[in-house]
Protein backbone atom coordinates (compact mmCIF):
# COMPACT_ATOMS: atom_id res chain seq x y z
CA UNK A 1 -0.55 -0.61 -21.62
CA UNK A 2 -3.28 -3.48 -21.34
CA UNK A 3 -3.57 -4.29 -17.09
CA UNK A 4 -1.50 -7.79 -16.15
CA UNK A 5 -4.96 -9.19 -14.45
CA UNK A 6 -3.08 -12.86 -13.83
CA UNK A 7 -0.27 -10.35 -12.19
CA UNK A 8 -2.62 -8.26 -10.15
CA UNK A 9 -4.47 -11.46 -9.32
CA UNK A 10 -1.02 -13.05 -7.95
CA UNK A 11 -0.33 -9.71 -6.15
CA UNK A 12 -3.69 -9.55 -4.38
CA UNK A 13 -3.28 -12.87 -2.63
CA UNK A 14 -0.67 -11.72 -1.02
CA UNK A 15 -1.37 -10.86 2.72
CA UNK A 16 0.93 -8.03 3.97
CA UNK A 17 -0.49 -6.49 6.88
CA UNK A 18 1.89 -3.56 8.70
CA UNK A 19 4.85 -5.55 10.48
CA UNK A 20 4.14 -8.53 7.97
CA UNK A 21 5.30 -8.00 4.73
CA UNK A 22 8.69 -9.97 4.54
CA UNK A 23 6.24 -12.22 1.82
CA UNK A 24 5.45 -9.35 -0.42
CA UNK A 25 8.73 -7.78 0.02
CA UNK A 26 10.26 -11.59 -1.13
CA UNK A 27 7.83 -11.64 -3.89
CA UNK A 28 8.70 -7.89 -5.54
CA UNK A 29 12.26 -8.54 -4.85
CA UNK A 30 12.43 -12.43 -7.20
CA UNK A 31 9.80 -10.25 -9.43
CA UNK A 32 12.74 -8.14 -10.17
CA UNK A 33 15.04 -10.80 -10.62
CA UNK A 34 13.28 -12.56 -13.29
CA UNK A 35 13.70 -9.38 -15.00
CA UNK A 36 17.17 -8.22 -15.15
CA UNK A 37 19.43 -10.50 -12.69
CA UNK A 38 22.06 -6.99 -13.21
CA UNK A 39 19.24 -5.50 -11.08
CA UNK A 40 20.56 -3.90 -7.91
CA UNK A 41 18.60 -5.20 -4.47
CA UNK A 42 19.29 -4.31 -1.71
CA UNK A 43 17.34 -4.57 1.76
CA UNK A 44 16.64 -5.46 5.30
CA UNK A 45 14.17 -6.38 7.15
CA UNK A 46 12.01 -2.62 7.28
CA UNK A 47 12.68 -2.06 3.59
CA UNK A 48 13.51 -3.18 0.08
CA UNK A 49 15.35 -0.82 -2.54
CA UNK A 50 15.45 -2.18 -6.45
CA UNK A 51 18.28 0.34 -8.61
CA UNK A 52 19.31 -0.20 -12.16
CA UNK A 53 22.94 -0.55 -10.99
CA UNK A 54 24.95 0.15 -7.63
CA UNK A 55 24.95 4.27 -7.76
CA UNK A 56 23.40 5.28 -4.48
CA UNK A 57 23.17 8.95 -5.82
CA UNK A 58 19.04 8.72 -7.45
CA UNK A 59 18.37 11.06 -9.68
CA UNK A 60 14.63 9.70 -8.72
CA UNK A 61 13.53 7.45 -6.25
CA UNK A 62 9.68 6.17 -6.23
CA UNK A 63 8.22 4.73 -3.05
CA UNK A 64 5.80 2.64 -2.69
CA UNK A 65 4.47 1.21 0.93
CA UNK A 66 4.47 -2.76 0.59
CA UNK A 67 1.90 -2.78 3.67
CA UNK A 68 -2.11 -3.13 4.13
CA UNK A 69 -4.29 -2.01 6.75
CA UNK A 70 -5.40 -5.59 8.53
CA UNK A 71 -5.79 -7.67 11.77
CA UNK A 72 -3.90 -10.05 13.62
CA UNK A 73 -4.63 -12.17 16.39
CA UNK A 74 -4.26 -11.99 20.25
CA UNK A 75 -6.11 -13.24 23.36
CA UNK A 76 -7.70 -16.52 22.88
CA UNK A 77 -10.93 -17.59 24.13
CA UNK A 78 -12.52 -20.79 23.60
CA UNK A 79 -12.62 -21.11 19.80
CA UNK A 80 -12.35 -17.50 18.99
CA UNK A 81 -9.60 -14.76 19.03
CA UNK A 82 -9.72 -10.99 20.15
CA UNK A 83 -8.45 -9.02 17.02
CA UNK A 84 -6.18 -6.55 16.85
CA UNK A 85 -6.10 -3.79 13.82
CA UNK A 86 -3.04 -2.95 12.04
CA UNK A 87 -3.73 0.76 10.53
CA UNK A 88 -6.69 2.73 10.32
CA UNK A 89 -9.54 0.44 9.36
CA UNK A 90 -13.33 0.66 9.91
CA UNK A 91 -13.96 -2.57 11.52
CA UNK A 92 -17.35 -2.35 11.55
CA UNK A 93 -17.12 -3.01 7.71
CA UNK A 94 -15.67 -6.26 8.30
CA UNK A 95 -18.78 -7.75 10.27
CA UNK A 96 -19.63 -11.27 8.80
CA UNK A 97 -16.12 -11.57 6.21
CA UNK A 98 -15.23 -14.97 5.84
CA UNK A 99 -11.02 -14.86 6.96
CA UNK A 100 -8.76 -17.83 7.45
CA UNK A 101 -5.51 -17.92 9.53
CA UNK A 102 -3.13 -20.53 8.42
CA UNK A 103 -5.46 -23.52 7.73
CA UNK A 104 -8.42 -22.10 10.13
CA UNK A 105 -11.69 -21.12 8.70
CA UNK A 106 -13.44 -18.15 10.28
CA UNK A 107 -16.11 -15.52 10.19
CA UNK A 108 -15.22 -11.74 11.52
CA UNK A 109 -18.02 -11.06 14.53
CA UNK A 110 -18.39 -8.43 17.52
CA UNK A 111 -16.33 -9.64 20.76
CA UNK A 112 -20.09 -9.09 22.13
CA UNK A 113 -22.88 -9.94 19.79
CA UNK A 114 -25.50 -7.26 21.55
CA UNK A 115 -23.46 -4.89 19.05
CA UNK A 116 -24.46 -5.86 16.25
CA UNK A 117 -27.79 -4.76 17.44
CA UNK A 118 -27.41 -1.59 19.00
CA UNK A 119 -28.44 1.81 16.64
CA UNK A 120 -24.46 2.92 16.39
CA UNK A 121 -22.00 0.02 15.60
CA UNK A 122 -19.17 2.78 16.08
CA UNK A 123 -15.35 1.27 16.87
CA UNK A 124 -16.53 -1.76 18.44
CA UNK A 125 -14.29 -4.75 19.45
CA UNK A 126 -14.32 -7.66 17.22
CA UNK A 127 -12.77 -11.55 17.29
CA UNK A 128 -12.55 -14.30 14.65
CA UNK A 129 -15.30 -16.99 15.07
CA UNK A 130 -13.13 -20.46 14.02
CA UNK A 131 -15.81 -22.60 12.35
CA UNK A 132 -13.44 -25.65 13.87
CA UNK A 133 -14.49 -25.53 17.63
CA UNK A 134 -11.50 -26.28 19.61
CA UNK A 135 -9.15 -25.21 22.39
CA UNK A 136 -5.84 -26.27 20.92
CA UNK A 137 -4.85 -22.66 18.73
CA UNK A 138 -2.11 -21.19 21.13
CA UNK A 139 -0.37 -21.55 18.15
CA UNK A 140 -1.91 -18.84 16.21
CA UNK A 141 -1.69 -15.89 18.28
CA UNK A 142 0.04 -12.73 16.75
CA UNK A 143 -0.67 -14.29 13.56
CA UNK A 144 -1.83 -11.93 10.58
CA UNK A 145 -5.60 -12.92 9.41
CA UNK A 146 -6.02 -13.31 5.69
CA UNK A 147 -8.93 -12.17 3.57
CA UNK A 148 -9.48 -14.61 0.37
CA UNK A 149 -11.21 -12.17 -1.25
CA UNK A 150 -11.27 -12.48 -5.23
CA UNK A 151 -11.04 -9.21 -7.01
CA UNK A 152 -13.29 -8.22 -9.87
CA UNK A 153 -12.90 -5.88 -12.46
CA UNK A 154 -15.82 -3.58 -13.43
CA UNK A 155 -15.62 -1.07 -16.59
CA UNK A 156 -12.76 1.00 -15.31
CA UNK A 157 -12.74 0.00 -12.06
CA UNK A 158 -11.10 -2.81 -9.91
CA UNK A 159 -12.89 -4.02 -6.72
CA UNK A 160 -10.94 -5.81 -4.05
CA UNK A 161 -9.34 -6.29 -0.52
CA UNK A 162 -5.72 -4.39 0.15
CA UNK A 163 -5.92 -2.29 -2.91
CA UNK A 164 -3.96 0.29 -1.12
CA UNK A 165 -1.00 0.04 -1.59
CA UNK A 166 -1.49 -3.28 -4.21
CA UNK A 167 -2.24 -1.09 -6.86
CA UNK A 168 1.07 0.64 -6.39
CA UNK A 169 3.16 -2.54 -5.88
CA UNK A 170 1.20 -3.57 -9.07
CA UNK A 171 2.30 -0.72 -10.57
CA UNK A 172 5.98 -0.92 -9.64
CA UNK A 173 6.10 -4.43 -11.22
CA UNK A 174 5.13 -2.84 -14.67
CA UNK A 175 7.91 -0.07 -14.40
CA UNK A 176 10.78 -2.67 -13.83
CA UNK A 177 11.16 -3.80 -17.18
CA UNK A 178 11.72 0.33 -18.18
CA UNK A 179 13.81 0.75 -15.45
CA UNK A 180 16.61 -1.30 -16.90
CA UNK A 181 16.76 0.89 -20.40
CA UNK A 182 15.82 4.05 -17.91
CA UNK A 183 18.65 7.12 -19.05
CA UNK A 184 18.19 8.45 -15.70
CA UNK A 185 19.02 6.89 -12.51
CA UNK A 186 15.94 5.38 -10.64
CA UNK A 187 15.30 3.19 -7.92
CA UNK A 188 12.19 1.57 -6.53
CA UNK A 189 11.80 1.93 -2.56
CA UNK A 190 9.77 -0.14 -1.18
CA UNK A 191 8.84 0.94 2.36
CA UNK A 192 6.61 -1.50 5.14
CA UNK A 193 4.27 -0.22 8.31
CA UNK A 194 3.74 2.85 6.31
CA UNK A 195 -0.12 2.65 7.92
CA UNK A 196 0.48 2.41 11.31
CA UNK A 197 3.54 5.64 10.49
CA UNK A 198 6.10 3.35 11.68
CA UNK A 199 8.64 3.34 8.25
CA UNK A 200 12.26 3.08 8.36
CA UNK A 201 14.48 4.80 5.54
CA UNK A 202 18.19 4.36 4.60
CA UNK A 203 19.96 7.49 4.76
CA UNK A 204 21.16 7.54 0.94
CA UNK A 205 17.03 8.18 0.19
CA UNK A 206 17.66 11.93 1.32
CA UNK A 207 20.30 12.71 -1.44
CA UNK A 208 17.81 12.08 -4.22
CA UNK A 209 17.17 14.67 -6.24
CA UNK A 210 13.07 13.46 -6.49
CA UNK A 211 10.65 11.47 -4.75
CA UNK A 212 7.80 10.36 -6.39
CA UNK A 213 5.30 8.96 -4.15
CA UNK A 214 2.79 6.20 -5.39
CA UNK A 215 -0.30 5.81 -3.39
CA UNK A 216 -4.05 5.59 -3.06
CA UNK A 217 -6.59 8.33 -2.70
CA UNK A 218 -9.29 8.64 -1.51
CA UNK A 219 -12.44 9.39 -3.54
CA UNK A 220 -13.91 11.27 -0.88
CA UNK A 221 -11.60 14.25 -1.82
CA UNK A 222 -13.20 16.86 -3.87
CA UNK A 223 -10.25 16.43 -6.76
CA UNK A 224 -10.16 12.88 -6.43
CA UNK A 225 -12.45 10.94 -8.70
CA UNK A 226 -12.63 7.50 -9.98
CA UNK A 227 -12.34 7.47 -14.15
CA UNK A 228 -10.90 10.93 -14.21
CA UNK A 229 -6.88 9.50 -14.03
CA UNK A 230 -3.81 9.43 -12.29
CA UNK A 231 -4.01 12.25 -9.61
CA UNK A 232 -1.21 14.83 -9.54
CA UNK A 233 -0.35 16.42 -6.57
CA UNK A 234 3.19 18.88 -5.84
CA UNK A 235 4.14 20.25 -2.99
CA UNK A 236 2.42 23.98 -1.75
CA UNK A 237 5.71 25.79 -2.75
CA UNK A 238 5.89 24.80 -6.50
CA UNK A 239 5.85 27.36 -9.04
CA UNK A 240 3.57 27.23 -12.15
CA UNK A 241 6.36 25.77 -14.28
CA UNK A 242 6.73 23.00 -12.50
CA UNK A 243 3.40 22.24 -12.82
CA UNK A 244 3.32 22.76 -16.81
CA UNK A 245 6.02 20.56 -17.04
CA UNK A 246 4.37 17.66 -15.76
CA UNK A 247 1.05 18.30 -16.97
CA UNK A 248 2.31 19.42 -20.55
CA UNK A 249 4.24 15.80 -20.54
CA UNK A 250 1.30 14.10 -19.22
CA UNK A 251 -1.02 15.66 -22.02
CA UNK A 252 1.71 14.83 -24.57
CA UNK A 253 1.45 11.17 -23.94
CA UNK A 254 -2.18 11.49 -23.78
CA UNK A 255 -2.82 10.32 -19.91
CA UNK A 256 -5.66 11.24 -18.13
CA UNK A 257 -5.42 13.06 -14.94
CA UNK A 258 -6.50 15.35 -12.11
CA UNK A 259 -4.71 18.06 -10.44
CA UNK A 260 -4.22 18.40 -6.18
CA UNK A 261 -3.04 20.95 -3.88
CA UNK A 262 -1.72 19.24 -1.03
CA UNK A 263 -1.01 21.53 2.14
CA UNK A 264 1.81 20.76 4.28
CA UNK A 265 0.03 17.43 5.66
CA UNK A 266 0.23 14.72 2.00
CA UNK A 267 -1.83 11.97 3.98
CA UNK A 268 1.09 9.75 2.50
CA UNK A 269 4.86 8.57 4.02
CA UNK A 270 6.04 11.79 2.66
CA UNK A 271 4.82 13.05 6.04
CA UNK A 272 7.99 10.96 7.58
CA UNK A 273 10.38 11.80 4.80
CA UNK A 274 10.02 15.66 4.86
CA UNK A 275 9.79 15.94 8.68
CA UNK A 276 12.70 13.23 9.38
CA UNK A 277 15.93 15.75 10.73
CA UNK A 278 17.77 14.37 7.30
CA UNK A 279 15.23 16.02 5.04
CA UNK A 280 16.87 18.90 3.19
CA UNK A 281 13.92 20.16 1.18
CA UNK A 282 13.72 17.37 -0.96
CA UNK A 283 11.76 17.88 -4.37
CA UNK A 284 8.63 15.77 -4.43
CA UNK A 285 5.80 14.89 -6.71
CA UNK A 286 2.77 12.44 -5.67
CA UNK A 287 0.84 10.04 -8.17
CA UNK A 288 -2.09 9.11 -6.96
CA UNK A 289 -5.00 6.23 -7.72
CA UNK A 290 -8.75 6.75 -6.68
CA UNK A 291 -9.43 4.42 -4.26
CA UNK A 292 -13.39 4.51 -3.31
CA UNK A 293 -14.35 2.94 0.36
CA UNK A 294 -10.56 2.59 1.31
CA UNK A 295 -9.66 0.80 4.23
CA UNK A 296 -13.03 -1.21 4.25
């Protein structure tokens, strides 16, 4: 399937850092709509749940987290703004990014500029720099900042802001159009502040009988490498046939991929799912992208 780059392009701009993704979530949900108007939606204001008709019982149910890791702004001084992060960033990697909040230019600077001279940078505290010097921006506080970063794609690889979890959403846009023809029952859940481990779930999610996770990975994970495929990872109590199920259908279709052993700790929301007091040892499965420099 050739990549949708004017549909990744579209989903990029989107800015949906953790506790504002009501535009994404707005955005996936008239996606879906366009598709098949007999699409089932249904949502509130923590989540948004796509099904190929109104039967709450899922055979499968994919999640993807509609959130990125980000800032947004607080206290106010002069013509800059102490930042706040949303998820677990390196901020020091955002030293000198050009960011804009509404119609507000800006550039991304340590609260005190001695930092950016001093041998170890570490966790410092940063603020937006407006390039318009004035007093009158009460109005922006506790507003997300958005990076208009434009995304390239190199060989194999795509390079860009927010690509966890864009690539998934990106992802879940190209499964709608099977999931109206789908023979089995599946619904798209898509969750929000998965990165600061703050997600809500309805309580028909738990009588699935599979999630499948879509996420990022990171590259600096031994069986995690970029140009290798989708990685595969089960949970620490599957048997060997579940695993040549998947990876015999996998090899049958001719799709690249790399093999995982998670431990009890997935690094994704399944961490929520299987330790929320509803969890009654739900089945899961985990398809992963390599995601190189994540949260930078």
């Amino acid at each position: 399937m050739k990549m949708d780059l004017k549909l990744l392009s579209q989903i990029l701009s989107i800015s949906s850092c953790s506790g504002y993704e009501q535009d994404m979530l707005n955005f996936i949900s008239n996606y879906a709509s366009n598709i098949n108007e007999e699409f089932s939606i249904e949502s509130d204001s923590r989540w948004l749940e796509i099904r190929k008709d109104n039967n709450k019982k899922e055979n499968i149910t994919i999640i993807f987290h509609a959130d990125e890791v980000g800032f947004i702004l607080t206290k106010q001084t002069g013509g800059k703004f102490s930042l706040k992060k949303k998820g677990g960033l390196i901020k020091s990697s955002f030293i000198g990014v050009t960011a804009s909040v509404d119609d507000y230019i800006g550039v991304i600077v340590p609260e005190n500029e001695n930092d950016l001279y001093i041998e170890k940078i570490g966790d410092i505290d940063l603020s937006i720099d407006f390039l318009k010097k004035t007093t009158h921006l009460k109005h922006l506080e506790r507003k997300q900042v958005e990076f208009n970063t434009h995304f390239k794609t190199l060989d194999s690889s795509v390079v860009g802001k927010g690509l966890d979890n864009k690539i998934g959403i990106y992802l879940a846009c190209r499964i709608l159009p099977i999931l109206k023809c789908c023979k089995y029952n599946v619904s798209l859940f898509f969750s929000t502040e998965e990165e600061i481990n703050n997600c809500v779930y309805p309580d028909h999610l738990f009588n699935s009988d599979l999630i499948i996770c879509v996420d990022a990975f990171s590259t600096l994970e031994d069986d995690c490498n970029r140009g290798k495929g989708v990685v595969v990872s089960l949970p620490p109590n599957s048997n060997s046939t579940d695993y040549l199920k998947i990876t015999n259908k996998l090899k049958n279709n001719n799709i690249l991929f790399q093999l995982s052993y998670v431990e009890n700790n997935t690094g994704t929301e399944l961490d929520l799912i299987t330790q929320d007091n509803r969890n009654n040892k739900l089945k899961y499965l985990i398809l992963s992208y390599p995601t190189s420099y994540m949260h930078s």
